[in-house]
C-alpha atoms as a PDB file:
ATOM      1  CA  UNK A   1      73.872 -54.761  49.606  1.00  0.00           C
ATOM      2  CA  UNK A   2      76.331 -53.028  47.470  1.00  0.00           C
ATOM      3  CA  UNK A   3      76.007 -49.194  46.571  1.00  0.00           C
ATOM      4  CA  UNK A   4      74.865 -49.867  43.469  1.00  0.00           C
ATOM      5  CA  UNK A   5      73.153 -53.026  43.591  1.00  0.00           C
ATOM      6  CA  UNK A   6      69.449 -52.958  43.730  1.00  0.00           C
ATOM      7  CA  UNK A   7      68.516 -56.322  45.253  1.00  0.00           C
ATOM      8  CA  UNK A   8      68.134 -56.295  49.216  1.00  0.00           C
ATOM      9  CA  UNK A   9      67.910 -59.299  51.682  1.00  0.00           C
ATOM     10  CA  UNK A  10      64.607 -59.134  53.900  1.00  0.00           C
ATOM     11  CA  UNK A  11      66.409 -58.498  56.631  1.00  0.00           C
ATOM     12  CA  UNK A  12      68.431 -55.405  55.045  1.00  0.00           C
ATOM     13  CA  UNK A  13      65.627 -53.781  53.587  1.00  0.00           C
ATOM     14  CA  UNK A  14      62.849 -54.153  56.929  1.00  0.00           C
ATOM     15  CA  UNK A  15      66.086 -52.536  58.147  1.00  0.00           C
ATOM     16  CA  UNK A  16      66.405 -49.400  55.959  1.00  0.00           C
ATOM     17  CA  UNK A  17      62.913 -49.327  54.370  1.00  0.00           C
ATOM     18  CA  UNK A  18      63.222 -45.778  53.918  1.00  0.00           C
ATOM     19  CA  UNK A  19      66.217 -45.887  51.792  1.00  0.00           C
ATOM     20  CA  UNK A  20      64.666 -48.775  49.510  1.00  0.00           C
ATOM     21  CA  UNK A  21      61.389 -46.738  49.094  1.00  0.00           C
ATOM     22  CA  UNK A  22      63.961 -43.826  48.651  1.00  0.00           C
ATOM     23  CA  UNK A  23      66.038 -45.844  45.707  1.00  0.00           C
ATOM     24  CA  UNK A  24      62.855 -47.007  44.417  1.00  0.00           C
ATOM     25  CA  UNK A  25      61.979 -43.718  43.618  1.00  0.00           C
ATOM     26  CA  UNK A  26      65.455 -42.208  42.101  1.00  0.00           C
ATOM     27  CA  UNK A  27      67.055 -45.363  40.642  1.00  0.00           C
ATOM     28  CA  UNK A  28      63.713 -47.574  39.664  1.00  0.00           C
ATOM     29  CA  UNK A  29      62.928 -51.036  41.050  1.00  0.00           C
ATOM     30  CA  UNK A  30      64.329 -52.639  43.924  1.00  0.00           C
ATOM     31  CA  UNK A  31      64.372 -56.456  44.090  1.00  0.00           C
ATOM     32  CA  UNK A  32      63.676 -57.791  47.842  1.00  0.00           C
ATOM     33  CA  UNK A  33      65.122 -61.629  48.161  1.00  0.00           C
ATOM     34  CA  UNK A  34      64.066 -64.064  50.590  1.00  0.00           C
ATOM     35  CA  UNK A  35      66.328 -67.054  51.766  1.00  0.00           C
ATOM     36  CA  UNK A  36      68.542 -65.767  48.497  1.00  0.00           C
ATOM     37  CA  UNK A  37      65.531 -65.729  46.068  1.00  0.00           C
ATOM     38  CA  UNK A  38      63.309 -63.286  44.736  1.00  0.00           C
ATOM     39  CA  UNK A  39      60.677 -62.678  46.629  1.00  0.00           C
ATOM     40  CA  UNK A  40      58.746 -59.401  45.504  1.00  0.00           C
ATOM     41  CA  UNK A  41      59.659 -55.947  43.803  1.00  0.00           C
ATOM     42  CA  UNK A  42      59.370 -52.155  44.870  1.00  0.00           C
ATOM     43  CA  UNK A  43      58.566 -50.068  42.404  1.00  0.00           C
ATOM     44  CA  UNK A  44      57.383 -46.533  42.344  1.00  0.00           C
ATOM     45  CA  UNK A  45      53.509 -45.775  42.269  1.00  0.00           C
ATOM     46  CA  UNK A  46      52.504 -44.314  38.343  1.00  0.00           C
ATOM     47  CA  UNK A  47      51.834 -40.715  39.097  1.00  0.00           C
ATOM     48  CA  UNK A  48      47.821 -40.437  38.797  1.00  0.00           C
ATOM     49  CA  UNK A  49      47.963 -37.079  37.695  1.00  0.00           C
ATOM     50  CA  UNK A  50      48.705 -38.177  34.362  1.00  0.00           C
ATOM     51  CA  UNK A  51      45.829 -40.637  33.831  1.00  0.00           C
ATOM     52  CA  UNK A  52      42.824 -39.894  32.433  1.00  0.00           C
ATOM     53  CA  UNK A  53      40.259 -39.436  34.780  1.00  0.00           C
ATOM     54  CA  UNK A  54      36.986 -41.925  34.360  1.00  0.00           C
ATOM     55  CA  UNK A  55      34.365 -40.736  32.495  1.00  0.00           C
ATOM     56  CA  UNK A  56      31.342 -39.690  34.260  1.00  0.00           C
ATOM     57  CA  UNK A  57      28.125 -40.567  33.696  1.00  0.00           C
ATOM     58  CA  UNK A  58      27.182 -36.919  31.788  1.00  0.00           C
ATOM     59  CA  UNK A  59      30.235 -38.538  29.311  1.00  0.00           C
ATOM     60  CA  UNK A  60      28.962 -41.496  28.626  1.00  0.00           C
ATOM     61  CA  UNK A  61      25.249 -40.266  27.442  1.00  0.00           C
ATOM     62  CA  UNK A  62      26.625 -37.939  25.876  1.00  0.00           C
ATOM     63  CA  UNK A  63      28.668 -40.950  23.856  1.00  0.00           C
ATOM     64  CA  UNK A  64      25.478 -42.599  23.464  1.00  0.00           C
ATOM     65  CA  UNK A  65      23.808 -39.289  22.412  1.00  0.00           C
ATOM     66  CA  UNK A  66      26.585 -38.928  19.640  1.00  0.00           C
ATOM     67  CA  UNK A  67      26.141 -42.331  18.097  1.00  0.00           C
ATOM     68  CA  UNK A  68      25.378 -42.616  14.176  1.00  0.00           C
ATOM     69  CA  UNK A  69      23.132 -45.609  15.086  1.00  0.00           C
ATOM     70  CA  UNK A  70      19.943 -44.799  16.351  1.00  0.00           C
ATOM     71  CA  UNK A  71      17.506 -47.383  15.784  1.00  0.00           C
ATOM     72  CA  UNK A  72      18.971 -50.255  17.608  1.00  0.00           C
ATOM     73  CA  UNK A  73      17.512 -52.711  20.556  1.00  0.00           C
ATOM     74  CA  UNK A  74      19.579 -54.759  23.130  1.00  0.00           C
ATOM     75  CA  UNK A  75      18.919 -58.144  23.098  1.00  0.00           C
ATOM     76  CA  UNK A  76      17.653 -59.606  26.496  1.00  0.00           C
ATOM     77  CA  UNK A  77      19.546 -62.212  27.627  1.00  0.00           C
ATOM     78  CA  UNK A  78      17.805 -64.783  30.098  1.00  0.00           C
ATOM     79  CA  UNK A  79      20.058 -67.258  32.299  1.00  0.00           C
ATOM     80  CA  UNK A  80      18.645 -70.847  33.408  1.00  0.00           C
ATOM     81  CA  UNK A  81      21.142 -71.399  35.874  1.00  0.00           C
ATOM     82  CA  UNK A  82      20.485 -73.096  38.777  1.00  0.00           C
ATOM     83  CA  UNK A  83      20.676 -70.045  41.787  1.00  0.00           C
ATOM     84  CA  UNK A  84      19.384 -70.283  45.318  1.00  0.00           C
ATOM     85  CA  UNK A  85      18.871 -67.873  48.372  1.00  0.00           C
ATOM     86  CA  UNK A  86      21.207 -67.224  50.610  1.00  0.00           C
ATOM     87  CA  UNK A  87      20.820 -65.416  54.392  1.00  0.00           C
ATOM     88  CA  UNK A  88      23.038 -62.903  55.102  1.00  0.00           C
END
């Protein structure tokens, strides 16, 4: 591997894992090859601190609370598939 490339034999990056994670990190993706193909991409984990965090369940009745639509039923839905028991 070249300084500046960013593909890395198997062999080369088992080798120096730490700098691949390391490039990964500062210079984006780095392309793994096996037997001279492509074989799988690092890349660096999204930072979760930026995501939104799920709603909780006080969120979503309070979503339900908030709805213009009151007066509403949910239809029941009834399979007829064929199911069985089965011992675990």
């Amino acid at each position: 591997m070249n300084k500046h490339s960013r593909v890395w034999s198997l062999q080369e990056a088992k080798a120096k894992f730490s700098e691949v994670v390391r490039r990964a990190q500062s210079e984006g993706p780095q392309t793994v090859t096996v037997h001279g193909k492509n074989a799988v991409q690092i890349v660096p984990a999204p930072d979760v601190s930026l995501q939104p965090a799920a709603p909780s369940v006080d969120d979503i009745v309070a979503a339900f609370q908030a709805c213009p639509v009151k007066d509403f039923a949910i239809p029941r839905v009834r399979t007829h598939g064929r199911f069985r028991d089965i011992d675990l």
